[in-house]
N, C-alpha and C. Protein backbone atom coordinates (compact mmCIF):
# COMPACT_ATOMS: atom_id res chain seq x y z
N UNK A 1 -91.11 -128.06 -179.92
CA UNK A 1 -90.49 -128.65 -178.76
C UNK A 1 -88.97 -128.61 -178.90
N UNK A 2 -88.26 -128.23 -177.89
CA UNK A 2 -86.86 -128.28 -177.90
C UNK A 2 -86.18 -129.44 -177.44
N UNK A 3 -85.26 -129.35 -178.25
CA UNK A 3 -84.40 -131.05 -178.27
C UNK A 3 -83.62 -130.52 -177.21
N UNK A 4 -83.63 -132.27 -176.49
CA UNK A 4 -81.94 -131.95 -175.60
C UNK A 4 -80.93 -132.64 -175.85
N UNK A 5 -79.86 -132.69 -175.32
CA UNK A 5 -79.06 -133.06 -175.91
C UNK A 5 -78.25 -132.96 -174.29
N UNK A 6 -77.81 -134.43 -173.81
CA UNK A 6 -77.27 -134.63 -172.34
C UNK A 6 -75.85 -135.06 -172.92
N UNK A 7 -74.94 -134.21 -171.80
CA UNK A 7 -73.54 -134.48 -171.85
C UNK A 7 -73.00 -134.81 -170.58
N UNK A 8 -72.18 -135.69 -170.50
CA UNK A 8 -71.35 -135.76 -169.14
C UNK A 8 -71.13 -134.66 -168.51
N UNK A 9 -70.98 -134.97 -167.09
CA UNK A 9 -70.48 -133.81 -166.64
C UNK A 9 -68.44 -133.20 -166.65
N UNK A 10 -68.11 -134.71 -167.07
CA UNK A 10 -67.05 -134.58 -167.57
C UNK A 10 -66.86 -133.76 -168.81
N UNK A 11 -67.74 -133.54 -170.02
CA UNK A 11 -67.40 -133.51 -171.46
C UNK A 11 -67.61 -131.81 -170.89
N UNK A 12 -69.35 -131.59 -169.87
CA UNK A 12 -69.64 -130.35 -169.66
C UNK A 12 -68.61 -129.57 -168.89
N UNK A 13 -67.70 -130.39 -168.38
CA UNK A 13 -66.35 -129.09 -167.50
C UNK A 13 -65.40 -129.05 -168.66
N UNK A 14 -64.71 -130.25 -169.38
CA UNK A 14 -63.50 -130.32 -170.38
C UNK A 14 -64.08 -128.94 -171.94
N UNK A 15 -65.17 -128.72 -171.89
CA UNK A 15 -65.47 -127.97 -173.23
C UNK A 15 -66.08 -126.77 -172.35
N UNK A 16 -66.52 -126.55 -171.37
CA UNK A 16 -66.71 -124.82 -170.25
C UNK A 16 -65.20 -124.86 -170.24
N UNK A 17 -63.98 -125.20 -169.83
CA UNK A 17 -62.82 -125.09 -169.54
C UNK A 17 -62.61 -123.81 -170.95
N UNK A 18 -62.66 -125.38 -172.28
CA UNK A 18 -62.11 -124.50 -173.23
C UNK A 18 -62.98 -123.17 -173.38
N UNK A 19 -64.09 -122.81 -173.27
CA UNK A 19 -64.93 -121.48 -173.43
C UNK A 19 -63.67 -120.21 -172.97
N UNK A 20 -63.88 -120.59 -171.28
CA UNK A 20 -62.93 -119.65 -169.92
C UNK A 20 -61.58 -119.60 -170.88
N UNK A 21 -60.74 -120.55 -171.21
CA UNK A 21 -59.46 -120.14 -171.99
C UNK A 21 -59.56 -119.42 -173.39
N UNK A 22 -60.44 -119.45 -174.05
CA UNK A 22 -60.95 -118.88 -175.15
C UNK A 22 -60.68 -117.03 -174.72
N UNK A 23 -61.85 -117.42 -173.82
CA UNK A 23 -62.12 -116.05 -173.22
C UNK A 23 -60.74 -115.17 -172.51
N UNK A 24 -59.92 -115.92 -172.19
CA UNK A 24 -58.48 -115.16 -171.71
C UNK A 24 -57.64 -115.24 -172.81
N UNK A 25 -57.71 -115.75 -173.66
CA UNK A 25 -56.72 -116.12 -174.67
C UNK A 25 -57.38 -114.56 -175.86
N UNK A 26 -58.17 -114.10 -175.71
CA UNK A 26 -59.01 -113.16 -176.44
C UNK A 26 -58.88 -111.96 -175.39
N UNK A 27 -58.95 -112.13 -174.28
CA UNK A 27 -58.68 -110.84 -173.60
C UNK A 27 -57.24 -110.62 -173.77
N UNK A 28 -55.95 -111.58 -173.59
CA UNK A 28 -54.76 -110.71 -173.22
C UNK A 28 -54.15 -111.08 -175.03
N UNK A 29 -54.76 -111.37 -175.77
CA UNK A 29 -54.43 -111.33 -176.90
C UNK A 29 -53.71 -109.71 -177.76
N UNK A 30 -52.80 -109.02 -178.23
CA UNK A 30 -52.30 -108.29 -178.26
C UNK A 30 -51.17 -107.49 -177.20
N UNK A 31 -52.07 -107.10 -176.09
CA UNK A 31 -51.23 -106.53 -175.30
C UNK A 31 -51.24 -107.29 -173.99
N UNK A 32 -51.50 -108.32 -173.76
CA UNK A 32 -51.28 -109.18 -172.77
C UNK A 32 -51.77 -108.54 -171.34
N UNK A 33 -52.62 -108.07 -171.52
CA UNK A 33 -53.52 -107.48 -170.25
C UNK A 33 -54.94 -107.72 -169.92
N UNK A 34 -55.02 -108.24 -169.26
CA UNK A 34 -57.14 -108.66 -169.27
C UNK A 34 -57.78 -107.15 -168.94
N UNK A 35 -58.74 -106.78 -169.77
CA UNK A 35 -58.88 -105.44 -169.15
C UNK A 35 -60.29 -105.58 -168.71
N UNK A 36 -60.80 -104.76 -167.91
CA UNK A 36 -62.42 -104.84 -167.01
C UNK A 36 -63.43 -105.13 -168.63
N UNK A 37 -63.17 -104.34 -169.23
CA UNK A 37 -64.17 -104.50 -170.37
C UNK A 37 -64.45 -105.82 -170.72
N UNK A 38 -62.98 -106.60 -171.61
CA UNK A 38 -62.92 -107.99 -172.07
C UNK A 38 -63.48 -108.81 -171.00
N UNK A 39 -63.13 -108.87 -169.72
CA UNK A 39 -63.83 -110.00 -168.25
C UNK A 39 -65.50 -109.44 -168.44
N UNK A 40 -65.83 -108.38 -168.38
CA UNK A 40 -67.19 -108.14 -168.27
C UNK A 40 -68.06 -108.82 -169.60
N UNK A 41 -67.32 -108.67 -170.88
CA UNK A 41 -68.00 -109.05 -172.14
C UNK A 41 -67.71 -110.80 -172.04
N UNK A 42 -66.67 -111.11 -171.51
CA UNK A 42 -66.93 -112.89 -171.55
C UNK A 42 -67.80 -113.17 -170.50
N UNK A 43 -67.92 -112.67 -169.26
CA UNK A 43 -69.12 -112.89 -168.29
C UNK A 43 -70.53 -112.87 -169.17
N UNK A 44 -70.84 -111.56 -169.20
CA UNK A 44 -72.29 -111.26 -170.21
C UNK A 44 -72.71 -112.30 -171.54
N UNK A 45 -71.27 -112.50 -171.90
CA UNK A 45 -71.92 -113.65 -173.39
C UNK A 45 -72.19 -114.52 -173.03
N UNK A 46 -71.08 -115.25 -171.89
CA UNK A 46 -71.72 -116.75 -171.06
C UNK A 46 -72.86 -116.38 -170.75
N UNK A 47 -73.81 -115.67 -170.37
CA UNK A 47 -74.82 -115.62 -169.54
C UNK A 47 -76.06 -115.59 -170.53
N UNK A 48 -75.53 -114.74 -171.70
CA UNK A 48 -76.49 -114.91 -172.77
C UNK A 48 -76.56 -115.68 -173.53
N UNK A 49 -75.26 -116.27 -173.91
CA UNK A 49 -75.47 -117.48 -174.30
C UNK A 49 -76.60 -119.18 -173.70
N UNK A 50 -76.01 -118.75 -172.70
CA UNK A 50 -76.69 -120.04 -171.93
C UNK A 50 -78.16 -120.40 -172.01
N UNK A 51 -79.06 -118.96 -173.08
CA UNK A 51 -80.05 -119.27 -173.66
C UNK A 51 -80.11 -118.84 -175.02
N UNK A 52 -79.44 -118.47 -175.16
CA UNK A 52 -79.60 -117.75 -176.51
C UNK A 52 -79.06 -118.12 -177.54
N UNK A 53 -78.00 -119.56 -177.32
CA UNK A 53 -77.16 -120.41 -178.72
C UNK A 53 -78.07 -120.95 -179.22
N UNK A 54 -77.41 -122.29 -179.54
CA UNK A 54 -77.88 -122.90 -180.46
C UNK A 54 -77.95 -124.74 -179.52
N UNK A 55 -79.04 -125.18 -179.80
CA UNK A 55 -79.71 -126.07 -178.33
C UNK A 55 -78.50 -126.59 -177.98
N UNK A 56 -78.33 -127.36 -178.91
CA UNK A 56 -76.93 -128.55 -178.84
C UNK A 56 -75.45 -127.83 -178.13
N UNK A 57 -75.56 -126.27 -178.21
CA UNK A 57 -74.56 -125.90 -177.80
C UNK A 57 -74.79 -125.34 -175.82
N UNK A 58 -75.97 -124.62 -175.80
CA UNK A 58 -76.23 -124.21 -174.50
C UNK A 58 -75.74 -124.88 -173.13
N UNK A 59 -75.83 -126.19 -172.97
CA UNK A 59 -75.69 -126.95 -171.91
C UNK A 59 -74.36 -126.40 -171.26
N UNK A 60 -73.44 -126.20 -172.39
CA UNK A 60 -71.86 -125.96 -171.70
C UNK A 60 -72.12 -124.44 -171.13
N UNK A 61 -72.90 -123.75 -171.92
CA UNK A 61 -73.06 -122.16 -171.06
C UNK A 61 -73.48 -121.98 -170.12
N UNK A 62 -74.58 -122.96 -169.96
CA UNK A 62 -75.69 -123.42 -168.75
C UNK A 62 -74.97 -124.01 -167.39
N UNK A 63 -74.05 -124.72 -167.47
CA UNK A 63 -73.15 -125.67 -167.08
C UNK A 63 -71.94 -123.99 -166.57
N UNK A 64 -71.30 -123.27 -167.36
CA UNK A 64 -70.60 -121.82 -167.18
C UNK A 64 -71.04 -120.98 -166.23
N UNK A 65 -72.47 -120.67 -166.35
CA UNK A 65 -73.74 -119.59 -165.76
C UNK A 65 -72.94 -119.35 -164.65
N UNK A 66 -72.89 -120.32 -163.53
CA UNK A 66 -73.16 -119.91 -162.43
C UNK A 66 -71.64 -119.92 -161.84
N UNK A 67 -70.74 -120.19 -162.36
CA UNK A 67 -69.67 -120.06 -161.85
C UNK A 67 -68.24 -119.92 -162.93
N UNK A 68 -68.70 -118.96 -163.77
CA UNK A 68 -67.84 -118.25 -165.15
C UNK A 68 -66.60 -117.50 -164.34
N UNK A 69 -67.35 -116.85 -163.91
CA UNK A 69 -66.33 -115.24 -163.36
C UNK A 69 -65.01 -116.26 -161.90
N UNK A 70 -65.69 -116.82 -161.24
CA UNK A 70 -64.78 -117.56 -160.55
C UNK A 70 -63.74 -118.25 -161.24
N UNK A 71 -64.48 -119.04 -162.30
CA UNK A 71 -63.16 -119.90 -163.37
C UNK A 71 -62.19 -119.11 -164.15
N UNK A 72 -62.79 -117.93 -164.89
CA UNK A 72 -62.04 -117.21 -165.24
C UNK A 72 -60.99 -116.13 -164.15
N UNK A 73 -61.64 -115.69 -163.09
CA UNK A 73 -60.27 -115.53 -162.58
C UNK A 73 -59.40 -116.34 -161.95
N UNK A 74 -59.95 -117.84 -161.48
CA UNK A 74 -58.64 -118.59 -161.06
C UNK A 74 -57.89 -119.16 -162.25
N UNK A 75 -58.21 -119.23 -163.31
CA UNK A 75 -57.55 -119.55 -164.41
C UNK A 75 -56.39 -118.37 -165.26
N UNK A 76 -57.12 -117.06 -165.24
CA UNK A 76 -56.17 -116.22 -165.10
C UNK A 76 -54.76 -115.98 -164.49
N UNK A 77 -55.22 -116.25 -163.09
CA UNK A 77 -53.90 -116.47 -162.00
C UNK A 77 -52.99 -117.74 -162.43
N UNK A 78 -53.28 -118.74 -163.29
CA UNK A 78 -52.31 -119.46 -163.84
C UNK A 78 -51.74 -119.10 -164.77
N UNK A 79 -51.82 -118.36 -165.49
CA UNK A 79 -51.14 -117.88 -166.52
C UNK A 79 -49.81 -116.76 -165.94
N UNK A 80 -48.58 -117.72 -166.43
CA UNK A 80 -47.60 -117.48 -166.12
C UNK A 80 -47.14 -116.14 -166.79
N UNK A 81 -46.05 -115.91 -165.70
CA UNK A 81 -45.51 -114.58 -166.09
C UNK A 81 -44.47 -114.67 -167.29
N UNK A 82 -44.49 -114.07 -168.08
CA UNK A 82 -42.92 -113.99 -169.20
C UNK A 82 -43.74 -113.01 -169.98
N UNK A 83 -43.26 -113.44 -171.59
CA UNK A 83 -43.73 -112.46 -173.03
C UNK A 83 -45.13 -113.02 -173.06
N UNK A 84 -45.69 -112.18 -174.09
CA UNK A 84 -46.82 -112.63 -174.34
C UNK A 84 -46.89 -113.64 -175.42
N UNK A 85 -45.87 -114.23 -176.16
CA UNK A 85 -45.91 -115.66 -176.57
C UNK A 85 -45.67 -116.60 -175.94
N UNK A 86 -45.20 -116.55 -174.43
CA UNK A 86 -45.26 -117.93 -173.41
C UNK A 86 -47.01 -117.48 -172.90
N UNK A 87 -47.23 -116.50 -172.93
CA UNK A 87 -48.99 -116.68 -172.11
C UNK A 87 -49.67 -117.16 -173.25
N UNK A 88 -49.09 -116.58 -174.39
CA UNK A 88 -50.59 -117.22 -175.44
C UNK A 88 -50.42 -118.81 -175.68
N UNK A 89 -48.96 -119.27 -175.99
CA UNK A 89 -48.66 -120.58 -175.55
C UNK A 89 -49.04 -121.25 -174.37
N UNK A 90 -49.78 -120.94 -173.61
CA UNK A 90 -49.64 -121.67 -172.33
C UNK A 90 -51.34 -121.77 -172.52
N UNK A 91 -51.72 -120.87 -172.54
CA UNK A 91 -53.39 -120.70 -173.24
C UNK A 91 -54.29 -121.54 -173.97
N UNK A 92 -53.09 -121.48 -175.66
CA UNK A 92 -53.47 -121.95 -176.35
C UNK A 92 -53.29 -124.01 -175.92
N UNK A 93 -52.59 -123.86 -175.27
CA UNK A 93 -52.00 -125.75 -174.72
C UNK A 93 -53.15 -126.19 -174.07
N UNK A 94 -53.68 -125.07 -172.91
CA UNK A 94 -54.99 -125.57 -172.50
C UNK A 94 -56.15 -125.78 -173.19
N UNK A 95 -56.48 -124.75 -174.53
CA UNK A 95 -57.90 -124.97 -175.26
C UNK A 95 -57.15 -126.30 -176.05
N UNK A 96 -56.41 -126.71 -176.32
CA UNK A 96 -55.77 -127.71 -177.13
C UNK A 96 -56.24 -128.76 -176.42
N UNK A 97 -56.08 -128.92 -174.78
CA UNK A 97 -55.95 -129.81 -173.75
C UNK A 97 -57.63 -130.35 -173.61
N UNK A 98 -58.58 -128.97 -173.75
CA UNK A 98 -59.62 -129.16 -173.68
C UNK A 98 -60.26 -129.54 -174.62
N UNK A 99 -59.85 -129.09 -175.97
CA UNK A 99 -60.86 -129.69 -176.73
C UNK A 99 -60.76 -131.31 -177.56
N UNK A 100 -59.69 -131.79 -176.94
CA UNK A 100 -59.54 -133.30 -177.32
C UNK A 100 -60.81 -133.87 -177.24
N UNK A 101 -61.67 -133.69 -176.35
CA UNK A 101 -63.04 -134.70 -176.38
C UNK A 101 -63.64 -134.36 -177.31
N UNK A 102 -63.83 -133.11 -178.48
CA UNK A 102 -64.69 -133.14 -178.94
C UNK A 102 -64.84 -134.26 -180.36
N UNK A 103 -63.65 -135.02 -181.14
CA UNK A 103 -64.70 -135.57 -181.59
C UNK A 103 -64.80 -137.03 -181.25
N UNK A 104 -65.08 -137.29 -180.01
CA UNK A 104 -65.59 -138.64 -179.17
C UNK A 104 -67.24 -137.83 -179.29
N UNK A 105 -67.39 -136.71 -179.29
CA UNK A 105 -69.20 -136.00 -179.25
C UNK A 105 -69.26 -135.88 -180.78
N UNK A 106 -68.66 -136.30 -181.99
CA UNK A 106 -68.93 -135.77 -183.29
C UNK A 106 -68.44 -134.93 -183.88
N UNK A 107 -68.18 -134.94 -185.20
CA UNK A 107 -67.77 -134.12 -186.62
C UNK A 107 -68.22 -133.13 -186.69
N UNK A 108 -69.71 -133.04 -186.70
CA UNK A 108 -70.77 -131.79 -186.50
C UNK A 108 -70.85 -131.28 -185.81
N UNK A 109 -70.67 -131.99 -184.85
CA UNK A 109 -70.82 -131.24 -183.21
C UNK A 109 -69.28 -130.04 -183.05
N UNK A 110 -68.04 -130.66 -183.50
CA UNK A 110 -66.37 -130.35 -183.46
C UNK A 110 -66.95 -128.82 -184.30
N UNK A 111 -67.51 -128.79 -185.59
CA UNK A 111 -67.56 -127.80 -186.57
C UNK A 111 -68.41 -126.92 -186.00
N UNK A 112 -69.77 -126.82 -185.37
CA UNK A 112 -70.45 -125.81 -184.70
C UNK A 112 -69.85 -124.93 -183.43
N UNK A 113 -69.37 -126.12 -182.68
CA UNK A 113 -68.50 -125.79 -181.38
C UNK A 113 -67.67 -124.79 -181.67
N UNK A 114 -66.73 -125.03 -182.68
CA UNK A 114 -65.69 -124.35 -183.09
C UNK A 114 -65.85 -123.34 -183.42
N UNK A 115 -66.93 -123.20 -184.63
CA UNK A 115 -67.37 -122.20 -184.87
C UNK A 115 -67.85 -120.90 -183.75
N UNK A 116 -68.70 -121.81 -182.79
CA UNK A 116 -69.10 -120.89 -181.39
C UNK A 116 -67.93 -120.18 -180.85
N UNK A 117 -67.53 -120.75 -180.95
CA UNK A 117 -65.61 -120.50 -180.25
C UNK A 117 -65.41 -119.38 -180.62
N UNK A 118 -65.10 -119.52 -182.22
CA UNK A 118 -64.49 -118.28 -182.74
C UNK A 118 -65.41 -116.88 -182.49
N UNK A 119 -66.96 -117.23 -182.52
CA UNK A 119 -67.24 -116.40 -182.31
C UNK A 119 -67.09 -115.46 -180.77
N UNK A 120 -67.10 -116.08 -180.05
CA UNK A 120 -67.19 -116.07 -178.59
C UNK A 120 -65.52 -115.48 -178.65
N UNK A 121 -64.94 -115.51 -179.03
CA UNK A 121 -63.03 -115.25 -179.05
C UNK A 121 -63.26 -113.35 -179.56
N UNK A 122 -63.93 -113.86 -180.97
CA UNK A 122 -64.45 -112.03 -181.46
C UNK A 122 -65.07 -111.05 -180.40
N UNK A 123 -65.88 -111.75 -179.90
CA UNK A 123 -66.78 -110.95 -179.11
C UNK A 123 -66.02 -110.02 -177.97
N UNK A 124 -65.66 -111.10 -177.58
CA UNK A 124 -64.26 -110.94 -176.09
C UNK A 124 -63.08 -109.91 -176.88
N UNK A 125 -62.62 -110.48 -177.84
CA UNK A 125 -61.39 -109.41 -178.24
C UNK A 125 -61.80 -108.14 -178.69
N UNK A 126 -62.84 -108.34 -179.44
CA UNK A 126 -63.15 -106.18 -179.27
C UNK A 126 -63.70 -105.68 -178.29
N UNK A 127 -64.07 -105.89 -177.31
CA UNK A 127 -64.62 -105.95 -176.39
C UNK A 127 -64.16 -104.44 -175.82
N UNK A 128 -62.95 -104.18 -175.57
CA UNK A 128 -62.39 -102.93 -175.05
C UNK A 128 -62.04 -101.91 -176.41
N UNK A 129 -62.22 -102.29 -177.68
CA UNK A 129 -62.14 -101.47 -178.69
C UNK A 129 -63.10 -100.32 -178.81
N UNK A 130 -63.20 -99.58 -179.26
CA UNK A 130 -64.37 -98.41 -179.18
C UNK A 130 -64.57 -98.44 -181.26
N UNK A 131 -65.53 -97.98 -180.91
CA UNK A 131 -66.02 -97.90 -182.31
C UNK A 131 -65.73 -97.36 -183.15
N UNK A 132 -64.41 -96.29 -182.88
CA UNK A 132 -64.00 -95.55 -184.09
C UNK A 132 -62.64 -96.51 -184.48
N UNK A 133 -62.01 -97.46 -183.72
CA UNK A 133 -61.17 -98.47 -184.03
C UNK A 133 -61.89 -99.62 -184.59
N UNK A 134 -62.98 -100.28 -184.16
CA UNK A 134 -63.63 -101.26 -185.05
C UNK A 134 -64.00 -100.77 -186.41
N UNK A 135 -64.71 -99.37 -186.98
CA UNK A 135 -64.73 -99.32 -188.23
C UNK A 135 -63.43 -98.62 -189.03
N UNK A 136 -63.04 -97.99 -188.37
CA UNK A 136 -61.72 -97.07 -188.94
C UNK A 136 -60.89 -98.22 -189.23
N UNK A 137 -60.46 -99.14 -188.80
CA UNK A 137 -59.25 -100.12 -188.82
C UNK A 137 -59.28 -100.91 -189.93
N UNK A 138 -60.32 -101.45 -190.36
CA UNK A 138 -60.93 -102.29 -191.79
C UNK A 138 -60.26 -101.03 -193.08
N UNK A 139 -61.38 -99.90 -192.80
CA UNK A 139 -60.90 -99.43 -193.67
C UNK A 139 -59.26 -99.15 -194.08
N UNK A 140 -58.65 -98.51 -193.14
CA UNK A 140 -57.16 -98.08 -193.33
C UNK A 140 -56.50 -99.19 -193.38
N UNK A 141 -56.50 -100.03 -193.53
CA UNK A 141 -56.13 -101.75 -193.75
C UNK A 141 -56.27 -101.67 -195.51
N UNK A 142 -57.66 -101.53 -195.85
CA UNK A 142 -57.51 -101.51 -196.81
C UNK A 142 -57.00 -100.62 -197.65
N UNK A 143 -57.12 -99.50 -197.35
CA UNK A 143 -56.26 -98.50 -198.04
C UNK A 143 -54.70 -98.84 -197.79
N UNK A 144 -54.08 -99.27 -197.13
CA UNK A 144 -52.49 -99.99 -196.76
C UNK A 144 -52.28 -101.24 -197.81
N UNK A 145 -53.57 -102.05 -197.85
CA UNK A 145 -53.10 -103.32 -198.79
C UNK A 145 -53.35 -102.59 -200.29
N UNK A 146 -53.97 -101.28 -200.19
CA UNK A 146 -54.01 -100.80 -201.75
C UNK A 146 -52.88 -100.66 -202.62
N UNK A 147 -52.41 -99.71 -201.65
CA UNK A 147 -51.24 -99.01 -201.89
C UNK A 147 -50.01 -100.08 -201.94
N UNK A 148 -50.24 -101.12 -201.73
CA UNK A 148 -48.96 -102.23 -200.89
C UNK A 148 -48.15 -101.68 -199.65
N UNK A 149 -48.71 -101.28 -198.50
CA UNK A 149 -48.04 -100.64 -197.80
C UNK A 149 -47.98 -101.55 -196.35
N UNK A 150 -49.04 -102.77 -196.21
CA UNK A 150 -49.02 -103.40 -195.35
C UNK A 150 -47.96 -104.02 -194.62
């Protein structure tokens, strides 16, 4: 039997918020551009997620499902124009903004969440990478920190 686990609908918009900023903060991360790929891969994970986490975590994906792609592009359109250290600053202020509630929900709860996060941040940021940059890049990294060339 699956446990539930009921959250406000307050806690369920303040922690979907932080997901959507996650998810832009991971798309324009580097070159400060959201590209079709990164929006399509944070759409698809919300959607798979929303059954496919972990119980305690789903509700906020579930709660995302049906209106992700709307939040993420009006949230996009707030993100001000300048360098890309005033957008990632402005980004990062909101997941900051959002995740204050989490530990009024728990310690355990703060450490899984987070964890989801990061993963959900990975997913989204390679997202437009192709596969000869996801494995090629590790390696020649390491051959750079061999040499001391980093």
């Amino acid at each position: 039997m699956e446990e539930t686990y009921d959250y406000s609908e307050a806690e369920l918009k303040q922690l979907g918020d932080a997901i959507v900023w996650t998810a832009l903060l991971a798309a324009i991360h580097v070159d400060g551009v959201i590209n079709p790929e990164e929006k399509a891969e944070a759409i698809n994970l919300t959607h798979i997620r929303s059954f496919s986490t972990a119980d305690y975590i789903k509700p906020f994906y579930k709660h995302l499902d049906s209106h992700f792609e709307k939040d993420f592009d009006a949230y996009s359109a707030m993100i001000p124009d300048g360098t890309q250290d005033e957008k990632e600053s402005f980004i990062q202020e909101k997941i900051t903004s959002a995740l204050t509630i989490m530990p009024e929900i728990g310690p355990l709860f703060t450490k899984y969440f987070s964890d989801d996060l990061k993963s959900f941040y990975n997913k989204v940021f390679h997202a437009d990478s192709n596969v000869f940059q996801i494995f090629f890049m590790p390696v020649l990294t390491s051959h750079l920190n061999k040499f001391g060339l980093k």
